[in-house]
PDB file of N, CA and C in Angstrom:
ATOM      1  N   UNK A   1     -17.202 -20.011 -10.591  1.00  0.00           N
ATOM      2  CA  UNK A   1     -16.316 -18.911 -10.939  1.00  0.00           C
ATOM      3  C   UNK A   1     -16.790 -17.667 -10.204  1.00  0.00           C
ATOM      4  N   UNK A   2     -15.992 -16.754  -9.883  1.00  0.00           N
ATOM      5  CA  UNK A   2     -16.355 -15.787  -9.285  1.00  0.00           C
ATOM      6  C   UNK A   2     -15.586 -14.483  -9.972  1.00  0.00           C
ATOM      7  N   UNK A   3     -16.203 -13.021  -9.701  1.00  0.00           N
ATOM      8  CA  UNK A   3     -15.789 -11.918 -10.226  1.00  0.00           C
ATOM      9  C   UNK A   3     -15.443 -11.453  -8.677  1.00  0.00           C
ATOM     10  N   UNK A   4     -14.180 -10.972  -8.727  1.00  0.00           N
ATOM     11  CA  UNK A   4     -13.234 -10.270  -7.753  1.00  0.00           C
ATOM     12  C   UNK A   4     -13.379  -8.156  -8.366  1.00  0.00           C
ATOM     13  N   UNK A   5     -14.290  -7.675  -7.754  1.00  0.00           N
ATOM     14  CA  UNK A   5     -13.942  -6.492  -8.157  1.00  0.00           C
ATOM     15  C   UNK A   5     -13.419  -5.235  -7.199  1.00  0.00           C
ATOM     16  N   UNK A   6     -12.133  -4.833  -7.425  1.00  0.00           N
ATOM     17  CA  UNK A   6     -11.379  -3.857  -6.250  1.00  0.00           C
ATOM     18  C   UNK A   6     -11.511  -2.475  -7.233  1.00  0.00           C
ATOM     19  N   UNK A   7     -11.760  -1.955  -6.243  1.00  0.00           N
ATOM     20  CA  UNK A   7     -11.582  -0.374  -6.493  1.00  0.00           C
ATOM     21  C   UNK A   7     -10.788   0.083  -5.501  1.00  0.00           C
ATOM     22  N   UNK A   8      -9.455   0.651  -6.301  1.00  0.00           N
ATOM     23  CA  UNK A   8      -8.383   0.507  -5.799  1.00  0.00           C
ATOM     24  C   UNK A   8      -7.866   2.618  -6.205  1.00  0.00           C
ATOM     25  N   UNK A   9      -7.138   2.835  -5.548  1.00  0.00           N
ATOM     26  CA  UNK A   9      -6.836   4.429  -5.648  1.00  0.00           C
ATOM     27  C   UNK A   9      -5.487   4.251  -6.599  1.00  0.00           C
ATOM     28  N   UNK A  10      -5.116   5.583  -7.436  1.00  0.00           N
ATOM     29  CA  UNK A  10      -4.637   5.814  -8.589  1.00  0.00           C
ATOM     30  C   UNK A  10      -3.624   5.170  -8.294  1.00  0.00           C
ATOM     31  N   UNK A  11      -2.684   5.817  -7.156  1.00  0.00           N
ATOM     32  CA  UNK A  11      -1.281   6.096  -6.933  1.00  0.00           C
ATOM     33  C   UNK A  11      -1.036   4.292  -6.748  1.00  0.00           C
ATOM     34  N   UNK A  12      -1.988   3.288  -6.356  1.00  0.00           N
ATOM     35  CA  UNK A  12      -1.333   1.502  -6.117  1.00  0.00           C
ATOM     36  C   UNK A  12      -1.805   1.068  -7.233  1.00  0.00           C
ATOM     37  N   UNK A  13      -2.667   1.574  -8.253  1.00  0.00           N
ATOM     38  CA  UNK A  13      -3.100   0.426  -9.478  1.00  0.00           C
ATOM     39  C   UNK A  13      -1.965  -0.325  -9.978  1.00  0.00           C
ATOM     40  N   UNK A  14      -0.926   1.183 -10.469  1.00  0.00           N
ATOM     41  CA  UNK A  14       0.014  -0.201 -11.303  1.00  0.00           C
ATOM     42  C   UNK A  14       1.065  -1.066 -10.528  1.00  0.00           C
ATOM     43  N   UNK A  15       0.708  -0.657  -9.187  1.00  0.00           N
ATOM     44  CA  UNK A  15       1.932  -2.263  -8.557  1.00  0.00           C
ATOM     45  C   UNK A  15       0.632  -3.185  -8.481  1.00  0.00           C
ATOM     46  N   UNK A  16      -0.220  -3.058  -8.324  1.00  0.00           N
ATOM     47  CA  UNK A  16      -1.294  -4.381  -8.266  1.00  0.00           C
ATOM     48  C   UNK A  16      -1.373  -5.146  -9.269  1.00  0.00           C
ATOM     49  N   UNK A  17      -1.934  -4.447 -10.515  1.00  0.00           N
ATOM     50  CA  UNK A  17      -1.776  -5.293 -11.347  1.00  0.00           C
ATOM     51  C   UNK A  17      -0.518  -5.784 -11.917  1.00  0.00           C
ATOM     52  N   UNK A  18       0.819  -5.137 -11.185  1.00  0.00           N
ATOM     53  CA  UNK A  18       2.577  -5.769 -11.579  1.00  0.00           C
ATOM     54  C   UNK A  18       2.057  -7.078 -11.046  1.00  0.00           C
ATOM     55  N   UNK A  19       1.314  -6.751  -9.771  1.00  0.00           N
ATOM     56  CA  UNK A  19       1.324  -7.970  -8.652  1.00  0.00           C
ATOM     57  C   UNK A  19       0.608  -9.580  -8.929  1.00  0.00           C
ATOM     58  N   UNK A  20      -0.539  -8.625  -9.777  1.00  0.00           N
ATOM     59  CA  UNK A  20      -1.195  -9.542 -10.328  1.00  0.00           C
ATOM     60  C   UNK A  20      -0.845 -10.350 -11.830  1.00  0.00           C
ATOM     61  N   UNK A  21      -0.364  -9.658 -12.253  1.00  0.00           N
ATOM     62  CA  UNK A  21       0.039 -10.409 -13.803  1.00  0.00           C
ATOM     63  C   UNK A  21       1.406 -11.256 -13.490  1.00  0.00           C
ATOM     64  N   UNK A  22       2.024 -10.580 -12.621  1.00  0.00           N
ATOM     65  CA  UNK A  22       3.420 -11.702 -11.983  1.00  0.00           C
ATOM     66  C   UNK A  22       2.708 -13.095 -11.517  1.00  0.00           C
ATOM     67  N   UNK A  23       1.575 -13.150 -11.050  1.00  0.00           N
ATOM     68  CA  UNK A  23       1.264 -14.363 -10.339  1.00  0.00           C
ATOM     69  C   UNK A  23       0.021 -14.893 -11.329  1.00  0.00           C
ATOM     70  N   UNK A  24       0.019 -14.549 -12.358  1.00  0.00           N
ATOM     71  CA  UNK A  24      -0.579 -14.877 -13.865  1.00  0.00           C
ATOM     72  C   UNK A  24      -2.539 -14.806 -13.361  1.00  0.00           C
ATOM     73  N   UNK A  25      -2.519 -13.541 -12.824  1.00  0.00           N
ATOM     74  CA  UNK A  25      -4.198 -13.266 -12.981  1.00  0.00           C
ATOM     75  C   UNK A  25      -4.039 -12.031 -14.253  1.00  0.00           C
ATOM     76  N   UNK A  26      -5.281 -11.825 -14.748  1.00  0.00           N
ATOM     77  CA  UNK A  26      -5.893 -10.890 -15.425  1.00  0.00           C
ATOM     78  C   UNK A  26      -6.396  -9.963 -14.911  1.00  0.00           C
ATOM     79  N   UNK A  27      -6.944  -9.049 -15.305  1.00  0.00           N
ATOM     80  CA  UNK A  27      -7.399  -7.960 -14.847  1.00  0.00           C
ATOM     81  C   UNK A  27      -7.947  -6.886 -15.973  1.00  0.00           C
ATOM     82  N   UNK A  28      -9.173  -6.801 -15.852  1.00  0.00           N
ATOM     83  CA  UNK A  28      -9.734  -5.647 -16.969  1.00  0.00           C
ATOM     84  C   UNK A  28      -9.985  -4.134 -15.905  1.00  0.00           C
ATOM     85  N   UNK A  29      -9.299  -3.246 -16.261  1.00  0.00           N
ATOM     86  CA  UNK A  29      -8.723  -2.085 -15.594  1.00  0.00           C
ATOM     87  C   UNK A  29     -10.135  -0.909 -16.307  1.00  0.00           C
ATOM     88  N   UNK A  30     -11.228  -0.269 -15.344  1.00  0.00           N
ATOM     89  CA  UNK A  30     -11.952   0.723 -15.344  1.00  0.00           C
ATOM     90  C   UNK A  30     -11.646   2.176 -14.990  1.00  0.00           C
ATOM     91  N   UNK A  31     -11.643   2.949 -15.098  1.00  0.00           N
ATOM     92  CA  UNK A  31     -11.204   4.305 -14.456  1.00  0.00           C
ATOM     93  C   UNK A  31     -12.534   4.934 -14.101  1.00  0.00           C
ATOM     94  N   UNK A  32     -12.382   5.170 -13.133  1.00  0.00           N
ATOM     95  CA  UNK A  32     -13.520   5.747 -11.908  1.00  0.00           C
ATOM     96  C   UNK A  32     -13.238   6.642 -10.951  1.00  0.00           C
ATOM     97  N   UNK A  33     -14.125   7.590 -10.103  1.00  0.00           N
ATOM     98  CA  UNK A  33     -13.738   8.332  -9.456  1.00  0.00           C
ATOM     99  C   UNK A  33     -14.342   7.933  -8.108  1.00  0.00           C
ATOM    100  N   UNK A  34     -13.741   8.281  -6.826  1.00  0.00           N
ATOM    101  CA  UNK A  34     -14.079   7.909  -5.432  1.00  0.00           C
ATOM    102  C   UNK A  34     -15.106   9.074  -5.236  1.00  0.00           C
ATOM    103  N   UNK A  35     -16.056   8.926  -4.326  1.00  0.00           N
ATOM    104  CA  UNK A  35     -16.960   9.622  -3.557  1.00  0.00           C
ATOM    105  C   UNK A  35     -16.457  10.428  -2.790  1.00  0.00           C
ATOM    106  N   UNK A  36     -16.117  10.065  -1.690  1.00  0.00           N
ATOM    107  CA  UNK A  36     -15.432  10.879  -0.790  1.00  0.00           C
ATOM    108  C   UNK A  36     -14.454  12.397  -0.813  1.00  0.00           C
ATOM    109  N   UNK A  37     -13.808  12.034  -1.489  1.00  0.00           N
ATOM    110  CA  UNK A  37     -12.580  12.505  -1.406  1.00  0.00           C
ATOM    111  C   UNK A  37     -12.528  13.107  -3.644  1.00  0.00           C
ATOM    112  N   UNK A  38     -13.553  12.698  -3.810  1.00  0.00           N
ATOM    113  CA  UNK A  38     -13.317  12.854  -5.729  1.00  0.00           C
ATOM    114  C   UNK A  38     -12.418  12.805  -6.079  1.00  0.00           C
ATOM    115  N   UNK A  39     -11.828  11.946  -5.740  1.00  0.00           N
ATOM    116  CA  UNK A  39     -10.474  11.666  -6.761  1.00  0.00           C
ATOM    117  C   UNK A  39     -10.297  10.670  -7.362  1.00  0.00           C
ATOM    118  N   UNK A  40      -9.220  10.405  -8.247  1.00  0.00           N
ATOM    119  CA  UNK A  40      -9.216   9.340  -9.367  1.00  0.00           C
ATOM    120  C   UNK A  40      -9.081   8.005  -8.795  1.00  0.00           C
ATOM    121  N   UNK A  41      -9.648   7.129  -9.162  1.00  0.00           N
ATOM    122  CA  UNK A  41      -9.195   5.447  -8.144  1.00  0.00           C
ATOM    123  C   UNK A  41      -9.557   4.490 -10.102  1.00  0.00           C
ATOM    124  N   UNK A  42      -9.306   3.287  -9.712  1.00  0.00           N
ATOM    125  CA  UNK A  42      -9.547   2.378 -10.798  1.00  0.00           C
ATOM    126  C   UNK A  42     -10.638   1.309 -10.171  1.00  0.00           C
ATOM    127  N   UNK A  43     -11.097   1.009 -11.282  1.00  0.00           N
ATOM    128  CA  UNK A  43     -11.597  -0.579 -10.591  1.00  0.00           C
ATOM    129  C   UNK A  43     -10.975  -1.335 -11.637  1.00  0.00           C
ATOM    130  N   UNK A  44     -11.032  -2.798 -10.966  1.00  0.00           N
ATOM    131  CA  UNK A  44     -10.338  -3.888 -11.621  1.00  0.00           C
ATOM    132  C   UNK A  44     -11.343  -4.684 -11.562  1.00  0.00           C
ATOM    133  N   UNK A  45     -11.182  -5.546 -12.775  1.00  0.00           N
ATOM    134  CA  UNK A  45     -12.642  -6.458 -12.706  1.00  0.00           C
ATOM    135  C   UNK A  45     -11.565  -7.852 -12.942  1.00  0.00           C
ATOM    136  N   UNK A  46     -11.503  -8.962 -11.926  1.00  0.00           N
ATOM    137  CA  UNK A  46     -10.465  -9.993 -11.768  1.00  0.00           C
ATOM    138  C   UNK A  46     -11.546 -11.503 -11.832  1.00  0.00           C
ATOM    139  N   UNK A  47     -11.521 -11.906 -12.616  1.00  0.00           N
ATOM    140  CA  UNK A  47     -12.484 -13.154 -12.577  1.00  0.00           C
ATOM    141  C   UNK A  47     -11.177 -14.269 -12.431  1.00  0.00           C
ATOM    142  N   UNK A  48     -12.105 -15.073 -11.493  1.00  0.00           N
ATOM    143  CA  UNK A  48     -11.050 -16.317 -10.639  1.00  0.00           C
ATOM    144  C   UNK A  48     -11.595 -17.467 -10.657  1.00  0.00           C
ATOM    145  N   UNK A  49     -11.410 -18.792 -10.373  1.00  0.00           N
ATOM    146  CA  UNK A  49     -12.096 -19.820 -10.114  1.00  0.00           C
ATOM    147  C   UNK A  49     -12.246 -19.496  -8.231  1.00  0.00           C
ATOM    148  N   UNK A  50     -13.246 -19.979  -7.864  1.00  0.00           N
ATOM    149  CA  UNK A  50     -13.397 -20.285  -6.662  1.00  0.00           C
ATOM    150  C   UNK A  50     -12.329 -20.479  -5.652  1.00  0.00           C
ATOM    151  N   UNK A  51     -11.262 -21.224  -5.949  1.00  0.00           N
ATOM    152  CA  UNK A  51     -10.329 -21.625  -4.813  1.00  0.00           C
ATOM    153  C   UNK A  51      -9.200 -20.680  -5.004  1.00  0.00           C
ATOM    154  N   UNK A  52      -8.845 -19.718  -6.121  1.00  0.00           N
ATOM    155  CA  UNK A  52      -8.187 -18.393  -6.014  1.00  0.00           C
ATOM    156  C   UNK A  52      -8.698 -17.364  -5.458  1.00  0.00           C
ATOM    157  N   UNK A  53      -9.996 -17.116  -4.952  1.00  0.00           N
ATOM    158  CA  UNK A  53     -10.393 -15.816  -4.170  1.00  0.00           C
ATOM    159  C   UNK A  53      -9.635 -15.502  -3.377  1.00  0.00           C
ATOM    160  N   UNK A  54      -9.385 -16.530  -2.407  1.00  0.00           N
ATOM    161  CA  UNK A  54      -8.635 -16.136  -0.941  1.00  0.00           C
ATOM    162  C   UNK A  54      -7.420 -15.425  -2.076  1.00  0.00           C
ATOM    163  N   UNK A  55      -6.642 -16.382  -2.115  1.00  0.00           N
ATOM    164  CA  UNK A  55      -5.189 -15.324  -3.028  1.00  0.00           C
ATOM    165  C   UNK A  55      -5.536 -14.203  -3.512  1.00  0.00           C
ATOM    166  N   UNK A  56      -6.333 -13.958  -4.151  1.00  0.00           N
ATOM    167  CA  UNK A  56      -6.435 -12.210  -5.080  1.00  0.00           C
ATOM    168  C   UNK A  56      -6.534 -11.694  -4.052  1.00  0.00           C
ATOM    169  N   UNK A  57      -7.047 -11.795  -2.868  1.00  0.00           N
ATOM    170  CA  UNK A  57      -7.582 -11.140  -1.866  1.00  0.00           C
ATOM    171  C   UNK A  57      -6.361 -10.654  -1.237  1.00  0.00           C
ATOM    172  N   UNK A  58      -6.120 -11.494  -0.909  1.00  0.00           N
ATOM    173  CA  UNK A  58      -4.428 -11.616  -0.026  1.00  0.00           C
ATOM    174  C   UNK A  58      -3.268 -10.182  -0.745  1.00  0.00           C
ATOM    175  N   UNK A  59      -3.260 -10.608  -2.353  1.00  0.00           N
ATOM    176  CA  UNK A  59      -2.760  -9.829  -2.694  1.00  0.00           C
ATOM    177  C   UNK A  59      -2.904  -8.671  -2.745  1.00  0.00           C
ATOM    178  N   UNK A  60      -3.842  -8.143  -3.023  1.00  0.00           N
ATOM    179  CA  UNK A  60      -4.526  -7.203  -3.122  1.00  0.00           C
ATOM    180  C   UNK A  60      -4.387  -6.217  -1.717  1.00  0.00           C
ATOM    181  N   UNK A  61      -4.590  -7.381  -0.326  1.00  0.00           N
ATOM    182  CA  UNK A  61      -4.371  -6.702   0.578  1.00  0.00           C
ATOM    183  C   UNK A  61      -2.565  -6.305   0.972  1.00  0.00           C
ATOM    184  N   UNK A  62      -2.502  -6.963   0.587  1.00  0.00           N
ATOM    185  CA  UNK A  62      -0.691  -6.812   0.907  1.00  0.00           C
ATOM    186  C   UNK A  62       0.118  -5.374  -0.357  1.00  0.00           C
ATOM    187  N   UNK A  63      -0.953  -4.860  -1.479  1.00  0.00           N
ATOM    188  CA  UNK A  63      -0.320  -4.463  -2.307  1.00  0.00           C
ATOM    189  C   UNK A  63      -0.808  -3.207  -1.763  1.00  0.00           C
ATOM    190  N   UNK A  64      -2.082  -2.858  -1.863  1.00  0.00           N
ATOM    191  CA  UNK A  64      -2.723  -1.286  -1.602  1.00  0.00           C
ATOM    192  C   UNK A  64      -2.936  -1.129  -0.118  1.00  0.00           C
ATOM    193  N   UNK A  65      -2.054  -0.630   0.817  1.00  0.00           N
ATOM    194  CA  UNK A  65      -1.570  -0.475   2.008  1.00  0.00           C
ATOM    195  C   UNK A  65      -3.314   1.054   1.950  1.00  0.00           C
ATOM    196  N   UNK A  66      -3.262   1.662   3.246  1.00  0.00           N
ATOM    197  CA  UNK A  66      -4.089   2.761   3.817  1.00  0.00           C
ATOM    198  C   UNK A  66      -2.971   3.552   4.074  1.00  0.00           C
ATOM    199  N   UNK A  67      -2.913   4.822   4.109  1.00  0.00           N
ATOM    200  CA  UNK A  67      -2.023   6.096   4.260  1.00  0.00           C
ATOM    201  C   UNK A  67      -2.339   7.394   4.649  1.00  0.00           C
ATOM    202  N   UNK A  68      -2.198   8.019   5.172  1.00  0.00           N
ATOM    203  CA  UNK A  68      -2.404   9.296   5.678  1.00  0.00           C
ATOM    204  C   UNK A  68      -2.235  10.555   4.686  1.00  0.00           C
ATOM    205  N   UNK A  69      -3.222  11.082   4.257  1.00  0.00           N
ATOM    206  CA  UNK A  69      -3.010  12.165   3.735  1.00  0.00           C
ATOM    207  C   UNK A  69      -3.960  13.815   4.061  1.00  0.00           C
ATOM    208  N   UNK A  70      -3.314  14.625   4.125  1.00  0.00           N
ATOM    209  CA  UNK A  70      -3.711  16.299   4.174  1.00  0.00           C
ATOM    210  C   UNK A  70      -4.521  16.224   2.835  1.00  0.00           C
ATOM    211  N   UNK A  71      -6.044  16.602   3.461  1.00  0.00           N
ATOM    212  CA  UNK A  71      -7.166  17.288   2.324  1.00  0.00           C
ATOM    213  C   UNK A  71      -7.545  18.812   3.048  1.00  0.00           C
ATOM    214  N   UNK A  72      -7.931  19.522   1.736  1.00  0.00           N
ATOM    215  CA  UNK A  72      -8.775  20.747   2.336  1.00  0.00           C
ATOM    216  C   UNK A  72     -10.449  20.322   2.265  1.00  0.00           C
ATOM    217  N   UNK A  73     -10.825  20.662   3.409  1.00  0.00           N
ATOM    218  CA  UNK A  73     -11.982  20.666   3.064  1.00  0.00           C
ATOM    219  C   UNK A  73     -13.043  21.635   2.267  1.00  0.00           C
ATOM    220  N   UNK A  74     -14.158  21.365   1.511  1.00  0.00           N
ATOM    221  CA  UNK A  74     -14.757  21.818   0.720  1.00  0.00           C
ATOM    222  C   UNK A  74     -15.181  23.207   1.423  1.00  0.00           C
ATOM    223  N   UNK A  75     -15.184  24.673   0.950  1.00  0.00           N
ATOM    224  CA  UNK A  75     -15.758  25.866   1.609  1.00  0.00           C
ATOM    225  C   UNK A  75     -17.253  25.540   1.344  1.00  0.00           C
ATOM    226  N   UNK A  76     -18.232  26.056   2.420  1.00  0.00           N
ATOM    227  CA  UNK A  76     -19.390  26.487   1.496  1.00  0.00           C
ATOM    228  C   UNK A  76     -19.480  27.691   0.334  1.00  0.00           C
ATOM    229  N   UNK A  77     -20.815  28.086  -0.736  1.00  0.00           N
ATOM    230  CA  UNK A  77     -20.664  28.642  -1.367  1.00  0.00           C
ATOM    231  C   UNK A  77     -21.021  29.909  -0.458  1.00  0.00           C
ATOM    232  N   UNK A  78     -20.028  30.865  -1.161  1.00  0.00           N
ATOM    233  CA  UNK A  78     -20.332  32.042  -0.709  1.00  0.00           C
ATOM    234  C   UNK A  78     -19.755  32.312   1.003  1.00  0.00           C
ATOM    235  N   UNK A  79     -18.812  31.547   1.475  1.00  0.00           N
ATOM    236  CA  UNK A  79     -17.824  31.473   2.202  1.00  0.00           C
ATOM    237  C   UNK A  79     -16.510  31.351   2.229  1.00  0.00           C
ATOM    238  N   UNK A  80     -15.887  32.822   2.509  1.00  0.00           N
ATOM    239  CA  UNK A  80     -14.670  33.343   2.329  1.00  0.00           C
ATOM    240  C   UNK A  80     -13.604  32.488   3.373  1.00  0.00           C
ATOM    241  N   UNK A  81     -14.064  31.511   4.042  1.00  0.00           N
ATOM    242  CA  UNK A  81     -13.310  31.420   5.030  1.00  0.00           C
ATOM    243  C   UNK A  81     -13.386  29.896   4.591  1.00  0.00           C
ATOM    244  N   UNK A  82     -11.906  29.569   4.744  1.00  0.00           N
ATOM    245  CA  UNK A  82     -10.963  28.263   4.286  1.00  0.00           C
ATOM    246  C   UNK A  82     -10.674  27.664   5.426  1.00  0.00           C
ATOM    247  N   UNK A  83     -11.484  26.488   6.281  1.00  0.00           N
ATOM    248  CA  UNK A  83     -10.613  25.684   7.191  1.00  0.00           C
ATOM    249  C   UNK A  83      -9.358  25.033   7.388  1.00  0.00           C
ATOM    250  N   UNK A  84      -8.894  24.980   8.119  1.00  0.00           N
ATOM    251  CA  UNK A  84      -7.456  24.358   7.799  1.00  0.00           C
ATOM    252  C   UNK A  84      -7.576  22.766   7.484  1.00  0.00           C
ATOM    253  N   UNK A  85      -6.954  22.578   6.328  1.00  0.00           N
ATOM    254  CA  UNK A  85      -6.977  21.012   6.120  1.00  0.00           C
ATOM    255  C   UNK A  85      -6.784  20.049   7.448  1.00  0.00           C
ATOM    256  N   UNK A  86      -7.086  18.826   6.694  1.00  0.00           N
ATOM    257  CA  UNK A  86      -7.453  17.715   8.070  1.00  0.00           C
ATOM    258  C   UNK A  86      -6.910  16.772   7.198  1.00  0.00           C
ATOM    259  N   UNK A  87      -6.284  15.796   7.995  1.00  0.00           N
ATOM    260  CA  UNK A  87      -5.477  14.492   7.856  1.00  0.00           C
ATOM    261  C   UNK A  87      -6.872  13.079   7.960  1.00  0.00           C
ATOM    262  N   UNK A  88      -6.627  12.628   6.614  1.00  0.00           N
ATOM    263  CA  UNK A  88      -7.542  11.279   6.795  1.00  0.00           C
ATOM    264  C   UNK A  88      -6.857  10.232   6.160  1.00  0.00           C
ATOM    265  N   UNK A  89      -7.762   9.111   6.190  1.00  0.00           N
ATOM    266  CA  UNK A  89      -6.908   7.552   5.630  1.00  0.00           C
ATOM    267  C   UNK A  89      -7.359   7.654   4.513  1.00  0.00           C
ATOM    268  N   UNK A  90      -6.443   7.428   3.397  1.00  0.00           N
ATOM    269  CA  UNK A  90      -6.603   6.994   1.700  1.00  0.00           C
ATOM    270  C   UNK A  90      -6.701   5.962   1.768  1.00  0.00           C
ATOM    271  N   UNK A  91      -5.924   5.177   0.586  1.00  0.00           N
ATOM    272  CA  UNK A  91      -5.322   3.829   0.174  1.00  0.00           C
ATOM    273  C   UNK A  91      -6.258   3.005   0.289  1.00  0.00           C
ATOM    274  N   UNK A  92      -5.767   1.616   0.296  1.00  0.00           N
ATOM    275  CA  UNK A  92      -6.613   0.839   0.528  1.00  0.00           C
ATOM    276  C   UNK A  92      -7.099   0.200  -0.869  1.00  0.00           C
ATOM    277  N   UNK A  93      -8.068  -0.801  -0.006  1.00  0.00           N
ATOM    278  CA  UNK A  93      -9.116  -0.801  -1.313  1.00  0.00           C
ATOM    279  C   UNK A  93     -10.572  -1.681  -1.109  1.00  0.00           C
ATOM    280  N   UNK A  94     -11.523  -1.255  -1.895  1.00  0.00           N
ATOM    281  CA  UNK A  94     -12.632  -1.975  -1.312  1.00  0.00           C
ATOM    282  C   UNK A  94     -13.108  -3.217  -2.680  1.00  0.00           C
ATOM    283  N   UNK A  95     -13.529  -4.126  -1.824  1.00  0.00           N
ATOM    284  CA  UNK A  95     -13.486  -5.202  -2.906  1.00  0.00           C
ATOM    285  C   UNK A  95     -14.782  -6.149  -2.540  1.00  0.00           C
ATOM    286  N   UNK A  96     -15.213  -6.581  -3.095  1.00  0.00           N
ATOM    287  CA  UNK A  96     -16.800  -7.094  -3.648  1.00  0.00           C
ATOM    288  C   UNK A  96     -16.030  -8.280  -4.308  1.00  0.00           C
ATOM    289  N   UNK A  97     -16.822  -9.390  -4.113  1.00  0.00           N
ATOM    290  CA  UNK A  97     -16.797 -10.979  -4.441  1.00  0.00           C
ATOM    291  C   UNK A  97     -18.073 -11.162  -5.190  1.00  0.00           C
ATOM    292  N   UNK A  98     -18.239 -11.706  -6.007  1.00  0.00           N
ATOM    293  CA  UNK A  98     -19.466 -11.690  -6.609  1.00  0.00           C
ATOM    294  C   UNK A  98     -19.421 -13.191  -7.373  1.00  0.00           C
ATOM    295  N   UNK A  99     -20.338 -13.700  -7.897  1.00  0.00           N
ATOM    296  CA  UNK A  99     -20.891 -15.740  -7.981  1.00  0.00           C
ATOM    297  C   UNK A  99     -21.162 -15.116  -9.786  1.00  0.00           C
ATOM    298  N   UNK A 100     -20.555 -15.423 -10.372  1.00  0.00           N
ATOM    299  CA  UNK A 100     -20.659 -15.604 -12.095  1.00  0.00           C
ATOM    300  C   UNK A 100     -21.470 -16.619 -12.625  1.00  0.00           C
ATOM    301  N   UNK A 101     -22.381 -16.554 -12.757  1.00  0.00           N
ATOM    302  CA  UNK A 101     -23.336 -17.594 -13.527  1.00  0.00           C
ATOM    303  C   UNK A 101     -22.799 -18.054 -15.075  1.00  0.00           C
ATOM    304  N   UNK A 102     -22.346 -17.039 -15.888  1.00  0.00           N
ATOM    305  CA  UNK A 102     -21.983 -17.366 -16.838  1.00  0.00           C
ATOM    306  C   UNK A 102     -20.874 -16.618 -17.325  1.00  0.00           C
ATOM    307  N   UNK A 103     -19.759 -17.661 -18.373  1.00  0.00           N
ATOM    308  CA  UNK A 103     -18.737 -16.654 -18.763  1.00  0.00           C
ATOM    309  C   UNK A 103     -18.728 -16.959 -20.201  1.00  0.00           C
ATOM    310  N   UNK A 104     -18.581 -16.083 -21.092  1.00  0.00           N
ATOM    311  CA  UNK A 104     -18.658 -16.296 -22.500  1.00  0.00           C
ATOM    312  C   UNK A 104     -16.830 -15.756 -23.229  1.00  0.00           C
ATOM    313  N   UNK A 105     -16.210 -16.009 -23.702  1.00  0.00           N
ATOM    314  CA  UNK A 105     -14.827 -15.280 -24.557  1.00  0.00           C
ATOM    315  C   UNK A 105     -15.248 -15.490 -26.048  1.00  0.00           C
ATOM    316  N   UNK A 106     -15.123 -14.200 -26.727  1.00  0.00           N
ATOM    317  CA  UNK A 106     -15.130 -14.423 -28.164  1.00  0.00           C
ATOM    318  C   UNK A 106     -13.982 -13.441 -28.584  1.00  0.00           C
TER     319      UNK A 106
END
């Protein structure tokens, strides 16, 4: 068995997991914040048998596309002067496969 975990950005969580509960996976939904950019993202914690990885994967990639968006960048403190925002890639999502030794349900 394996744990599928995506950390996925706000604005695609809920078509993923539409995506995912349509094709009868689970998903235990975390709320977390990104590094980069501090903004809101989720993680999903998706436990699979072995020969569904590739699929979650698949989906996952086909659901949370990368996108272009305008950020400001951070001033220093005590600097009056505001750069002009810059265009970077969002979306997406980063995802970790991980080997489950044990699973317990009560």
């Amino acid at each position: 068995m394996k744990m599928v975990i995506a950390m996925v950005q706000d604005q695609d969580v809920n078509k993923l997991l539409k995506v995912l509960t349509d094709n009868n996976y689970s998903a235990t939904k975390l709320a977390s914040t990104g590094g980069f950019l501090r903004q809101g993202n989720t993680t999903l914690l998706i436990g699979v048998t072995d020969e569904k990885v590739s699929e979650v994967k698949e989906l996952i990639k086909e659901t949370c596309q990368t996108r272009k968006q305008l950020v400001s960048p951070m001033s220093t403190v005590g600097n009056s002067y505001m750069p002009a925002p810059i265009e970077v890639s969002v979306g997406g999502a980063t995802v970790f496969v991980v080997e489950v030794t044990d699973f317990l349900k009560i």
